[in-house]
Protein backbone atom coordinates (compact mmCIF):
# COMPACT_ATOMS: atom_id res chain seq x y z
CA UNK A 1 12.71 -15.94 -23.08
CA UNK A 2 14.67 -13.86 -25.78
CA UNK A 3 17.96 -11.89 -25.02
CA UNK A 4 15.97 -8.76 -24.95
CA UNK A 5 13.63 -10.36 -22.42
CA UNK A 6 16.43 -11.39 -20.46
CA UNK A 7 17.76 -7.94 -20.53
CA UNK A 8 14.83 -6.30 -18.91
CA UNK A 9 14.17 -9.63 -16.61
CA UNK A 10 17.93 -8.03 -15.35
CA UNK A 11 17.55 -4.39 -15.35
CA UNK A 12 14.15 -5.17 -13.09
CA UNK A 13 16.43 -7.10 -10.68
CA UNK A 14 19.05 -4.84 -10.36
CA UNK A 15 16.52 -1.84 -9.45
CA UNK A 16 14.72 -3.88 -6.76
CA UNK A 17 18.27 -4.29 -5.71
CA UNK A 18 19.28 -1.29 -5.19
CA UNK A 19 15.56 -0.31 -3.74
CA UNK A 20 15.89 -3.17 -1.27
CA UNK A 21 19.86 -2.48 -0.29
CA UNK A 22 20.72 0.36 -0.63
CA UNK A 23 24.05 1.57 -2.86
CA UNK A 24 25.93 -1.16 -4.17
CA UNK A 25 28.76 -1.68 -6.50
CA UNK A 26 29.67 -3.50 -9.52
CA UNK A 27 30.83 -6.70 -7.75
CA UNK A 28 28.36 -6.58 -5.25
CA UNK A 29 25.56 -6.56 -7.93
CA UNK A 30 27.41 -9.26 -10.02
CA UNK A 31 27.13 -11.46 -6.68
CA UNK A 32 23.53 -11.29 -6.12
CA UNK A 33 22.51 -10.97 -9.90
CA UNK A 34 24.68 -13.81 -11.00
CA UNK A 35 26.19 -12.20 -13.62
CA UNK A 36 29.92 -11.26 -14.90
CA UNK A 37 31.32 -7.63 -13.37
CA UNK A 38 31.07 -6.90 -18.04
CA UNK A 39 27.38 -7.63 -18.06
CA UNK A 40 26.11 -5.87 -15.03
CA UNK A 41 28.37 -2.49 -15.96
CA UNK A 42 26.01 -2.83 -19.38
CA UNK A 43 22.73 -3.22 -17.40
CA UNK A 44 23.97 -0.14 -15.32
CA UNK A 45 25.36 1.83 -18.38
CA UNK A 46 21.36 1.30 -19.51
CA UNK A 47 19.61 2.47 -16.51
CA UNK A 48 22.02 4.99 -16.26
CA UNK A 49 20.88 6.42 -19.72
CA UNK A 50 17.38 6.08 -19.10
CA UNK A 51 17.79 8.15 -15.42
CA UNK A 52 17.07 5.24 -13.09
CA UNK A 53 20.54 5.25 -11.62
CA UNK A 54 23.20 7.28 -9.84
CA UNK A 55 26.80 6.59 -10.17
CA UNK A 56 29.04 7.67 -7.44
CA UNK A 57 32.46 6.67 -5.64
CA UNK A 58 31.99 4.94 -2.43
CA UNK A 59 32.05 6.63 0.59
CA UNK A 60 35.75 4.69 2.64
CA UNK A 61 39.20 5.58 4.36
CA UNK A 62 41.04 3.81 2.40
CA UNK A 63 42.71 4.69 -0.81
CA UNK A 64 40.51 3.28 -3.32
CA UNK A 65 36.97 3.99 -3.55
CA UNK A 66 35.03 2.02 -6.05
CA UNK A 67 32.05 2.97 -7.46
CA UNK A 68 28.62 2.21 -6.39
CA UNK A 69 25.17 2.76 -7.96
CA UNK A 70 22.33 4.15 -6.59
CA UNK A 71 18.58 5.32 -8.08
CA UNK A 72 18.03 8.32 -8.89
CA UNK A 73 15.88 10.43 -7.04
CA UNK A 74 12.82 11.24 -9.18
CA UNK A 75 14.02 8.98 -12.08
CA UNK A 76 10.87 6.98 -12.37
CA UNK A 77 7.88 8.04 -11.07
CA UNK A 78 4.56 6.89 -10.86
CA UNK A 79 0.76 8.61 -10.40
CA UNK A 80 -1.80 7.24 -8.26
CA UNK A 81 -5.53 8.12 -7.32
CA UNK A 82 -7.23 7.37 -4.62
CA UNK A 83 -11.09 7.84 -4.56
CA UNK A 84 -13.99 7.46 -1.90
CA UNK A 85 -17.51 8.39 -2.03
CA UNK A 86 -16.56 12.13 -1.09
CA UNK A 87 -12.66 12.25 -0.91
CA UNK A 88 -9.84 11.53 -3.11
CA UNK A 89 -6.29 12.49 -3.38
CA UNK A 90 -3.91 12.17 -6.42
CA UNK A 91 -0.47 11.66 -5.59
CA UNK A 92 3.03 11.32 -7.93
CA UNK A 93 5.62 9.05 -6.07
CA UNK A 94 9.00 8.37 -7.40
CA UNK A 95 10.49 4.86 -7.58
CA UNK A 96 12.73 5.34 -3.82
CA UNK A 97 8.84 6.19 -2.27
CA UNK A 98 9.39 9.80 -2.11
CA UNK A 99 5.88 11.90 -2.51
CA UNK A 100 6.74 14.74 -5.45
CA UNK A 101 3.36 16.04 -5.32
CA UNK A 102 -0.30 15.85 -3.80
CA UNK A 103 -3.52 17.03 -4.71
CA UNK A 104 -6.50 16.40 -1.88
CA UNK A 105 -10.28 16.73 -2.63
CA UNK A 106 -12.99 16.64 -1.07
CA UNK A 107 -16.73 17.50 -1.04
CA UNK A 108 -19.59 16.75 -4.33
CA UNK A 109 -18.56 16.01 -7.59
CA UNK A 110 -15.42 15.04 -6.85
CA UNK A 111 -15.09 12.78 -10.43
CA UNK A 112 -15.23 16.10 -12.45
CA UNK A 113 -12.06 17.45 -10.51
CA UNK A 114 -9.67 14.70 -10.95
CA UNK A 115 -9.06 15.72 -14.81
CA UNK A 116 -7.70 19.26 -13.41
CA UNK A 117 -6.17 17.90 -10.01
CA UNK A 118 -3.95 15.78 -12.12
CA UNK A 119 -2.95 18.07 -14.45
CA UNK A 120 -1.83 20.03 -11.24
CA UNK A 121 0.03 16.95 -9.43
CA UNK A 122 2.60 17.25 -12.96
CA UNK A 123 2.93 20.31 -13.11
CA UNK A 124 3.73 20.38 -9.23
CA UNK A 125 6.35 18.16 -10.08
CA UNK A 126 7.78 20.09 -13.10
CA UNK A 127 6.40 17.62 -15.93
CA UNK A 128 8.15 14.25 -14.62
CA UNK A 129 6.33 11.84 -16.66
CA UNK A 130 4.78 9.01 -14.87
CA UNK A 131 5.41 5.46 -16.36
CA UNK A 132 1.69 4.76 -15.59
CA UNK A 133 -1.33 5.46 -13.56
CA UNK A 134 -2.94 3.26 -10.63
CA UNK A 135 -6.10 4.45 -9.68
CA UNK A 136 -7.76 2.55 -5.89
CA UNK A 137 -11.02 3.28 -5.49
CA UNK A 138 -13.69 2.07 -2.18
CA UNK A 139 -16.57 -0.16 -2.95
CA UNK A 140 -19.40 1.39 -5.00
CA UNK A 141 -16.55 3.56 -6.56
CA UNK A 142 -15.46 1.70 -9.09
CA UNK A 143 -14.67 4.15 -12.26
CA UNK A 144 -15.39 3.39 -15.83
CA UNK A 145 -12.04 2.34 -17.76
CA UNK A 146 -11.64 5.03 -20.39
CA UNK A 147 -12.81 7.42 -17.55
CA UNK A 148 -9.36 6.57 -16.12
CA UNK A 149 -7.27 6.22 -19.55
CA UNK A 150 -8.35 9.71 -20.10
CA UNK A 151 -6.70 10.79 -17.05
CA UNK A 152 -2.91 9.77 -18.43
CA UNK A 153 -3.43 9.23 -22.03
CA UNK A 154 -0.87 7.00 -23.76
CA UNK A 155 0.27 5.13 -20.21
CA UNK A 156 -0.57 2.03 -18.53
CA UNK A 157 -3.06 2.43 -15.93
CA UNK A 158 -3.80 -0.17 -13.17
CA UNK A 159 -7.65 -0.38 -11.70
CA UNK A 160 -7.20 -1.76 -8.06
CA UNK A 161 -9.49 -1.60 -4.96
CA UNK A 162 -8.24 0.18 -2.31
CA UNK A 163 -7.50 -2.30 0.13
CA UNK A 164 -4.97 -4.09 -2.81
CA UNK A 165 -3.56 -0.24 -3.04
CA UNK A 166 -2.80 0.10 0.72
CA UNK A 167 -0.80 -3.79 1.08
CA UNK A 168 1.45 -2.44 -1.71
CA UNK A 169 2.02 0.68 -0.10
CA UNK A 170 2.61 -1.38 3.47
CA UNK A 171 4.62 -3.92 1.55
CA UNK A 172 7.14 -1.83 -0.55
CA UNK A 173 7.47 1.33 1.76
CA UNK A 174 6.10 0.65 5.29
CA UNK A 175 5.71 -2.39 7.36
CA UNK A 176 7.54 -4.45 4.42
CA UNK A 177 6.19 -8.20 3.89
CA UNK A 178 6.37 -9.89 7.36
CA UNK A 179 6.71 -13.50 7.81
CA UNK A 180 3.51 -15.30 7.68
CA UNK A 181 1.76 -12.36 5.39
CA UNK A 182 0.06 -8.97 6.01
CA UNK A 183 -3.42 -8.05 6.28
CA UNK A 184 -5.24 -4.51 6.37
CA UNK A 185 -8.19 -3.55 7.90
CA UNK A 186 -10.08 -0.24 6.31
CA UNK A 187 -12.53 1.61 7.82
CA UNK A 188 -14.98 3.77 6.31
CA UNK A 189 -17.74 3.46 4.45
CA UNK A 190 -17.85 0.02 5.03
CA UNK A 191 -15.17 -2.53 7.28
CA UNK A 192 -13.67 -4.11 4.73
CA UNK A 193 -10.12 -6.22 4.51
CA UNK A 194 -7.07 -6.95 2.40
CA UNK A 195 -4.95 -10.09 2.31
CA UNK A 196 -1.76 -10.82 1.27
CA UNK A 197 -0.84 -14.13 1.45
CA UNK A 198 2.20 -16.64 0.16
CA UNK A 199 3.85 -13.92 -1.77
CA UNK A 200 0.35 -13.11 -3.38
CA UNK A 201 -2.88 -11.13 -2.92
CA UNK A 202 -5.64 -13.17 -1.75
CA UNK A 203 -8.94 -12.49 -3.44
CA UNK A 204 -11.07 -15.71 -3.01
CA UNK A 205 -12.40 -17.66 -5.88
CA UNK A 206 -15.18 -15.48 -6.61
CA UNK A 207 -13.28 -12.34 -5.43
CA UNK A 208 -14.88 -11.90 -2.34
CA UNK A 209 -12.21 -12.31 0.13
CA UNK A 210 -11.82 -9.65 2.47
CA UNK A 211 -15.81 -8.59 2.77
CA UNK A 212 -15.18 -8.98 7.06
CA UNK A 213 -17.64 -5.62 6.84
CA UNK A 214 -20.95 -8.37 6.17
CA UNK A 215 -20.16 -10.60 9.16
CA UNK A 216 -23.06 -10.74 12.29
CA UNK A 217 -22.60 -12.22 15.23
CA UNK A 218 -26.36 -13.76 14.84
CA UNK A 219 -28.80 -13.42 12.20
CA UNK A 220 -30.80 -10.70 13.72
CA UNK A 221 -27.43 -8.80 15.08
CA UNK A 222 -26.18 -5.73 12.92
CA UNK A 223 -23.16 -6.09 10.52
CA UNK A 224 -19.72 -5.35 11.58
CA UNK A 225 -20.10 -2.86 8.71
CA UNK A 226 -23.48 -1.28 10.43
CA UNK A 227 -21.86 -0.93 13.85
CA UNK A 228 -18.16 0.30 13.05
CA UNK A 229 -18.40 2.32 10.09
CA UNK A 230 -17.81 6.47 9.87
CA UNK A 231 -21.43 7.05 10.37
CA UNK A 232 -21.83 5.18 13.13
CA UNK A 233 -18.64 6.69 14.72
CA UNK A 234 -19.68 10.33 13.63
CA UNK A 235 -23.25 9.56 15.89
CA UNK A 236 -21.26 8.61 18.44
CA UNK A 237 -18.84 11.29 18.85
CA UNK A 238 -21.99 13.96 18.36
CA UNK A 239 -23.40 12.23 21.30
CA UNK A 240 -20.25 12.70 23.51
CA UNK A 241 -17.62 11.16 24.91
CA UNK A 242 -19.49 8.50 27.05
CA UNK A 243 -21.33 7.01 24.22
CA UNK A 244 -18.18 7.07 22.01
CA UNK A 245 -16.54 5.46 24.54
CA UNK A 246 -19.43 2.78 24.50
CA UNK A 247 -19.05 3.04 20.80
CA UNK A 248 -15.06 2.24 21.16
CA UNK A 249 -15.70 -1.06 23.42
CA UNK A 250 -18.60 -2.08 20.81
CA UNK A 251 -16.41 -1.98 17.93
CA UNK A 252 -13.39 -3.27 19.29
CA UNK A 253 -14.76 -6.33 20.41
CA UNK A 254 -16.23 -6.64 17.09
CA UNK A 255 -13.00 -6.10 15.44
CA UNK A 256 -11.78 -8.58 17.76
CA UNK A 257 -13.86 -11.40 16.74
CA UNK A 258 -13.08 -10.60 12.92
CA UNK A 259 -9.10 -10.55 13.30
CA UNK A 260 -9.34 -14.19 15.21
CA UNK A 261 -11.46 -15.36 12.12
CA UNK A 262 -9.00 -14.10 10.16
CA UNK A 263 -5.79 -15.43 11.96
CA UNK A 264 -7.44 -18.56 12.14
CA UNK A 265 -8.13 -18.75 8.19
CA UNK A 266 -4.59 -17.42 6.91
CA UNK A 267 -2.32 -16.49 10.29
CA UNK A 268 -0.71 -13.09 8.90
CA UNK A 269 2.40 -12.17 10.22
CA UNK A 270 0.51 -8.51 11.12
CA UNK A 271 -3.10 -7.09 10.40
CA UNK A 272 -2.91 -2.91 9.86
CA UNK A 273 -6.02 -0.98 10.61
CA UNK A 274 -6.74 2.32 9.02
CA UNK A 275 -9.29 4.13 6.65
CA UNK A 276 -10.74 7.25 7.44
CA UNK A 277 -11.14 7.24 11.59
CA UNK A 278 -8.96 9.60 13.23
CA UNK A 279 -5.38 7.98 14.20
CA UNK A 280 -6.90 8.81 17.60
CA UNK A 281 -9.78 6.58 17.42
CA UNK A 282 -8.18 3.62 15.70
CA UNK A 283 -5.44 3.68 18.67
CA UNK A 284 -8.15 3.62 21.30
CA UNK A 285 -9.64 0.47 19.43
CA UNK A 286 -6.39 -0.78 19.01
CA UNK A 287 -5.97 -0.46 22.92
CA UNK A 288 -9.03 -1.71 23.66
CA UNK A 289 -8.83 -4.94 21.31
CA UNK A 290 -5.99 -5.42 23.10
CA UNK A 291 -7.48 -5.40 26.54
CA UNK A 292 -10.04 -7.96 25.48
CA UNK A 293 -8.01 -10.16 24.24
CA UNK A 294 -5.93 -10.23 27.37
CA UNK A 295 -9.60 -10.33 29.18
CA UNK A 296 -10.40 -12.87 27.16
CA UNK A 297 -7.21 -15.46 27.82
CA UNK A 298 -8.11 -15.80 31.49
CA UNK A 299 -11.12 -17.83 30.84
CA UNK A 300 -9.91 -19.28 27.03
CA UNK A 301 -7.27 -20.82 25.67
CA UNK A 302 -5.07 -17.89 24.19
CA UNK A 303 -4.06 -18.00 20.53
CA UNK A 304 -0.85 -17.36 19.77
CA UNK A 305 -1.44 -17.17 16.12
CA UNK A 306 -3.69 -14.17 16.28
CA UNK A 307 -1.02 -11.08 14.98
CA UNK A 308 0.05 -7.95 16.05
CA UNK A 309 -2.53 -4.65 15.44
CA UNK A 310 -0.88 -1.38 14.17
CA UNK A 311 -2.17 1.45 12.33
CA UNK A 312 -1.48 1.87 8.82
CA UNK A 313 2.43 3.59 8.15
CA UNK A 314 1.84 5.63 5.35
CA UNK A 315 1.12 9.13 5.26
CA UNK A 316 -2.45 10.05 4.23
CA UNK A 317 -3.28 6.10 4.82
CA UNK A 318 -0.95 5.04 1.84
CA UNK A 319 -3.96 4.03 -0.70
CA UNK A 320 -2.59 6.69 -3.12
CA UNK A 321 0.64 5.90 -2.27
CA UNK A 322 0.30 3.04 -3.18
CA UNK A 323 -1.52 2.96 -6.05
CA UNK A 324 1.46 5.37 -7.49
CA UNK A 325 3.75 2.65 -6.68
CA UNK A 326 1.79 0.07 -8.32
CA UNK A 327 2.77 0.47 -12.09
CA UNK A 328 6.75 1.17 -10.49
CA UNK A 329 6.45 -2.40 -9.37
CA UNK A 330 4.39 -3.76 -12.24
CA UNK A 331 6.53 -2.52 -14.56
CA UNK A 332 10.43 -1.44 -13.52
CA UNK A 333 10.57 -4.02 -10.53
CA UNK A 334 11.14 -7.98 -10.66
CA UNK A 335 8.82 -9.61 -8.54
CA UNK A 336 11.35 -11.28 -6.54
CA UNK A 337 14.89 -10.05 -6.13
């Protein structure tokens, strides 16, 4: 590793820092990074140049007040997309998580928009320029690379599926990384899953990891994917409300039977549902996976390992959240502090 390395190895570390704790001072930071009170002031003299970091006194009764860094709102910022079959939403997030603009579309055609609905997200945001570009995208959407590099010429850009988009959302902004792992659940489209596992993303040896939307309770049963997707929901709610209430018990016991193969396979520390089902509907599954599984441990043994359900934290489902945040972590954040 050459000094310059090392440098930027310590200017990473002192960001996730100061993302993770808060405001800290000189001696604090020198504690945690390891490093003389000299060196960290030069790693902070740095960021402060570049706009990463706030210098301010401490906040105290007492006579002295020493000073303390903190980022700087809107210092770093990075742009994400988000696209589905007929949605997608561009988003610029600086480096504390804050949204600095949003763009939402919907409809036909949607590809041929995204040139000008990024051009509008900057200029939103009075021409911060975004250290690089993560674009999530739903199966079957998978853009063509230089389709992407044209949309932030000259920056880094990230292809991710969405599911990988929404755990670092979860992970740096919402739920955090809970013991044991995380694990979402989207819905849409498809059922599909994302698994974060040991400190990494878990995508099976052949990539497939996560495809819960393909599993049948028999051979001649539908697919998880068949029964619980929008469509499906969308007939059932046209139908009204008795048959989406059949619909609700249906899927939830479904659901049910694909977070205890999960929990089995990997025991997460929590499993996130969300996707594009009204908050409504996912807490009424929610409630009613819960009642099975209580229904369920009179007659079997209970498993303690199978974790807590919650809806997804982040505002607008946090796929283009956290795609934004992707190249913030990939490239101004250590990847452990």
């Amino acid at each position: 590793m050459s000094p310059g390395d090392i440098a930027d190895h310590n200017s990473r570390v002192a960001l996730s820092l100061l993302r993770t704790f808060g405001p800290l001072t000189r001696q604090e930071l020198s504690n945690r990074l390891g490093l003389t009170e000299p060196a960290v002031t030069g790693i902070m003299n740095r960021l402060d140049a570049q706009g990463l970091v706030l210098k301010r006194k401490r906040a105290g009764t007492g006579r002295y007040h020493a000073a303390e860094f903190t980022l700087q709102p809107g210092g770093a910022c990075g742009l994400g997309v988000s696209l589905s079959a007929d949605a997608a939403e561009v988003v610029l997030v600086d480096l504390l998580g804050a949204v600095l603009a949003r763009e939402v579309l919907s409809g036909s055609d949607i590809g041929a928009k995204l040139p000008e609905a990024v051009k509008a997200v900057l200029a939103k945001a009075e021409e911060r320029a975004p250290v690089g570009l993560g674009f999530a995208f739903a199966p079957d959407c998978a853009p063509e690379t230089e389709t992407v590099e044209r949309l932030l010429p000259g920056r880094p850009v990230f292809l991710m599926p969405d599911t990988e988009a929404c755990l670092t959302g979860e992970r740096l902004l919402g739920l955090g990384e809970p013991e044991g792992g995380l694990v979402v659940v989207l819905i849409d489209e498809t059922v599909r899953a994302g698994l974060f596992i040991g400190g990494k993303t878990f995508r099976g040896m052949n990539g497939r990891a996560g495809q819960i939307g393909d599993m049948r309770p028999g051979r001649l049963h539908p697919s998880l994917t068949e029964v619980a997707n929008i469509r499906a929901y969308q007939r059932a709610r046209d139908a009204g409300p008795p048959a989406l209430s059949d619909w609700i018990e249906t899927v939830a016991g479904r659901l049910l039977e694909a977070v205890v193969a999960i929990a089995g396979f990997v025991s997460p520390g929590a499993l996130l549902l969300g996707g594009a089902l009204p908050d409504i509907v996912l807490d009424r599954l929610m409630a009613c996976m819960q009642v099975q599984r209580t229904d369920q441990a009179r007659t079997f043994v209970a498993a303690p390992w199978i974790p807590p359900i919650r809806r997804v934290s982040l505002d607008g489902g946090g796929i283009g959240i956290g795609a934004a945040m992707t190249p913030i972590m990939e490239l101004l954040l250590a990847r452990s502090a």
